[in-house]
C-alpha atoms as a PDB file:
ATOM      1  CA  UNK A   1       0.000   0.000   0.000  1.00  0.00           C
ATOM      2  CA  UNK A   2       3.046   2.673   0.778  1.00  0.00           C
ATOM      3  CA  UNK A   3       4.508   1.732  -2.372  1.00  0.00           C
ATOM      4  CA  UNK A   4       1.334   2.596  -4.267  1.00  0.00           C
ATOM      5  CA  UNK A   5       1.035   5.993  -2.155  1.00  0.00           C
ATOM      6  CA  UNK A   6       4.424   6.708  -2.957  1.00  0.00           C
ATOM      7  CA  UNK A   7       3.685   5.884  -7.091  1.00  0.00           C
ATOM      8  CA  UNK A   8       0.831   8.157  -7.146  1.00  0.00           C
ATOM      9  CA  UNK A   9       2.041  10.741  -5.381  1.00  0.00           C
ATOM     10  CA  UNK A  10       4.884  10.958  -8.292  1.00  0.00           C
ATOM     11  CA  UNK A  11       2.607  10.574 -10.704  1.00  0.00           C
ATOM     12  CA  UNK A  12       0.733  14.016  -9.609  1.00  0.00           C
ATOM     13  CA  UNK A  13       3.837  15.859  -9.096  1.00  0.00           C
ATOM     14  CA  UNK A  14       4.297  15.154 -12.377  1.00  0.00           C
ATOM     15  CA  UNK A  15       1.035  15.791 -13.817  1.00  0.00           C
ATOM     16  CA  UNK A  16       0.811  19.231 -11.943  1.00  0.00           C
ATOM     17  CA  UNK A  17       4.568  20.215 -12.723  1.00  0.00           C
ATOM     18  CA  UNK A  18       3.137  20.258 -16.768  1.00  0.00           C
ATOM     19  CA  UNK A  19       1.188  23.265 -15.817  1.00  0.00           C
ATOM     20  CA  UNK A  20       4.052  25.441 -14.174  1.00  0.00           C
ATOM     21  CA  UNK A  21       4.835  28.321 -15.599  1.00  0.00           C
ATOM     22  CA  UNK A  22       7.994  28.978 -17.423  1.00  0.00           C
ATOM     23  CA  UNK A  23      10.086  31.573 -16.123  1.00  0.00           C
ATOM     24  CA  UNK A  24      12.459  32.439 -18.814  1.00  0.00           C
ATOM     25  CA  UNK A  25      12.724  35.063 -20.939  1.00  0.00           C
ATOM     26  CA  UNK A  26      10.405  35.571 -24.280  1.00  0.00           C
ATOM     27  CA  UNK A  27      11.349  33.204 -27.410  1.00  0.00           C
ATOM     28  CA  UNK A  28      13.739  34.828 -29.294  1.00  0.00           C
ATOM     29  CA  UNK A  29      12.914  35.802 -32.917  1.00  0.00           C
ATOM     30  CA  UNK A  30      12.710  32.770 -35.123  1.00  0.00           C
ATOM     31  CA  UNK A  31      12.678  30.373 -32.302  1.00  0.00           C
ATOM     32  CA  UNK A  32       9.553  27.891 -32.946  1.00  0.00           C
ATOM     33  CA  UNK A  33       6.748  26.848 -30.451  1.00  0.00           C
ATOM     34  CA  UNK A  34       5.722  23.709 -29.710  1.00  0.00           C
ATOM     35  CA  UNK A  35       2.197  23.362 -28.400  1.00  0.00           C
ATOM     36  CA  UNK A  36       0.855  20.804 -26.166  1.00  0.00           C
ATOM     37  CA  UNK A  37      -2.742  20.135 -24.503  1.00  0.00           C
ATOM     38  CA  UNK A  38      -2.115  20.094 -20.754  1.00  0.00           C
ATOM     39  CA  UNK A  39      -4.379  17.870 -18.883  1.00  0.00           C
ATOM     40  CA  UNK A  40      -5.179  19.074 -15.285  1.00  0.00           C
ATOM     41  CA  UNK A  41      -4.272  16.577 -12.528  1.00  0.00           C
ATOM     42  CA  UNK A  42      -7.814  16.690 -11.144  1.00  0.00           C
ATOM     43  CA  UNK A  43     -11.190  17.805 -11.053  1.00  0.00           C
ATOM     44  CA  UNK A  44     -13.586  19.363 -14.045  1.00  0.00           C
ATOM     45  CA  UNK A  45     -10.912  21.846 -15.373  1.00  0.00           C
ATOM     46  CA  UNK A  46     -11.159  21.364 -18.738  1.00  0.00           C
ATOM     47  CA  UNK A  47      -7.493  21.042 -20.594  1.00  0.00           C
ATOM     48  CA  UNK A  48      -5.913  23.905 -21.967  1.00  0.00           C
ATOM     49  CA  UNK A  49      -4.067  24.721 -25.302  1.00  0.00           C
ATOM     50  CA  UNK A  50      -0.089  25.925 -24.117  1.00  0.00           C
ATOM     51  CA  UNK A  51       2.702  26.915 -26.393  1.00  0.00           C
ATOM     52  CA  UNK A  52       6.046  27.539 -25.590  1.00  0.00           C
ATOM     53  CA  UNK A  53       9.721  27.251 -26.908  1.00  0.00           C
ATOM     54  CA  UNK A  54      11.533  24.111 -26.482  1.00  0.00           C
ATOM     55  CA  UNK A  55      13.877  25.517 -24.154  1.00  0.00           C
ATOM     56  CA  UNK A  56      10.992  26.341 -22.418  1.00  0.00           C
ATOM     57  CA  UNK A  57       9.449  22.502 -22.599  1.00  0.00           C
ATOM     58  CA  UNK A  58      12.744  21.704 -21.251  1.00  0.00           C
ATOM     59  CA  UNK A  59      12.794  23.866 -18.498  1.00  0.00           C
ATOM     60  CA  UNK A  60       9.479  22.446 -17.527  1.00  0.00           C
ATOM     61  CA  UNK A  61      10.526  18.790 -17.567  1.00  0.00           C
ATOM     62  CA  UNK A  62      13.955  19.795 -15.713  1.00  0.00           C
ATOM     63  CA  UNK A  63      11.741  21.076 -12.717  1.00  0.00           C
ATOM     64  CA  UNK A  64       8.989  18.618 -12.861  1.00  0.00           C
ATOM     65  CA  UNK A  65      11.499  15.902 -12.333  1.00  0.00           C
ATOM     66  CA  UNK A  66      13.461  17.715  -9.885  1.00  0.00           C
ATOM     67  CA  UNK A  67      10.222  17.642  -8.031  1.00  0.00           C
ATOM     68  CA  UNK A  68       9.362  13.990  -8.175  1.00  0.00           C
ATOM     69  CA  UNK A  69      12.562  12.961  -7.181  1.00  0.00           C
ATOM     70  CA  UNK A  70      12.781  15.563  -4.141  1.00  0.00           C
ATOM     71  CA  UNK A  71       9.323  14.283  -3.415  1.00  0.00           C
ATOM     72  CA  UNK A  72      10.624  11.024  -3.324  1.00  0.00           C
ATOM     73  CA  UNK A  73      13.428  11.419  -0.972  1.00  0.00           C
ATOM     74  CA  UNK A  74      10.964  13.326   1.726  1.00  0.00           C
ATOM     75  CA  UNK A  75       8.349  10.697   1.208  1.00  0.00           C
ATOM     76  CA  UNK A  76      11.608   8.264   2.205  1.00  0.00           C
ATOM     77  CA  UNK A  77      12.604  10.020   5.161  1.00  0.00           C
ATOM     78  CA  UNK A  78       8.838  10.124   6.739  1.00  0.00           C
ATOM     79  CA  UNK A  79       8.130   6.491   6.940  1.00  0.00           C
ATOM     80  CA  UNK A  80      11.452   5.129   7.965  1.00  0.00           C
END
């Protein structure tokens, strides 16, 4: 049962980290967006069209993971 607390508990850091918001700077000129639906993690919010650079998208991912896996290690410490 911890384990599966633990799995989903990833799996909505990572859903919710795909709706951050980007903090870098405007896409230079000639740089191309990428769009992407974005799902909410819960609830009736319907999903939403977002474009960005893919420096941006990659910023994204960077902190979404950084996320899971600092969720992780907390989530470690607490039961042991």
């Amino acid at each position: 049962m911890r384990s599966f607390n633990i799995l989903a508990l990833c799996a909505a850091t990572l859903m919710v980290g795909g709706v951050a918001v980007a903090k870098d700077k405007p896409a230079a000129k000639g740089e191309k967006k990428i769009c992407r639906i974005e799902m909410p993690a819960v609830g009736r919010i319907p999903a939403r069209k977002s474009c960005k650079t893919q420096a941006e998208w990659d910023s994204i991912s960077a902190d979404s993971q950084s996320e899971a896996a600092q969720t992780l290690r907390s989530s470690g410490r607490r039961g042991s």
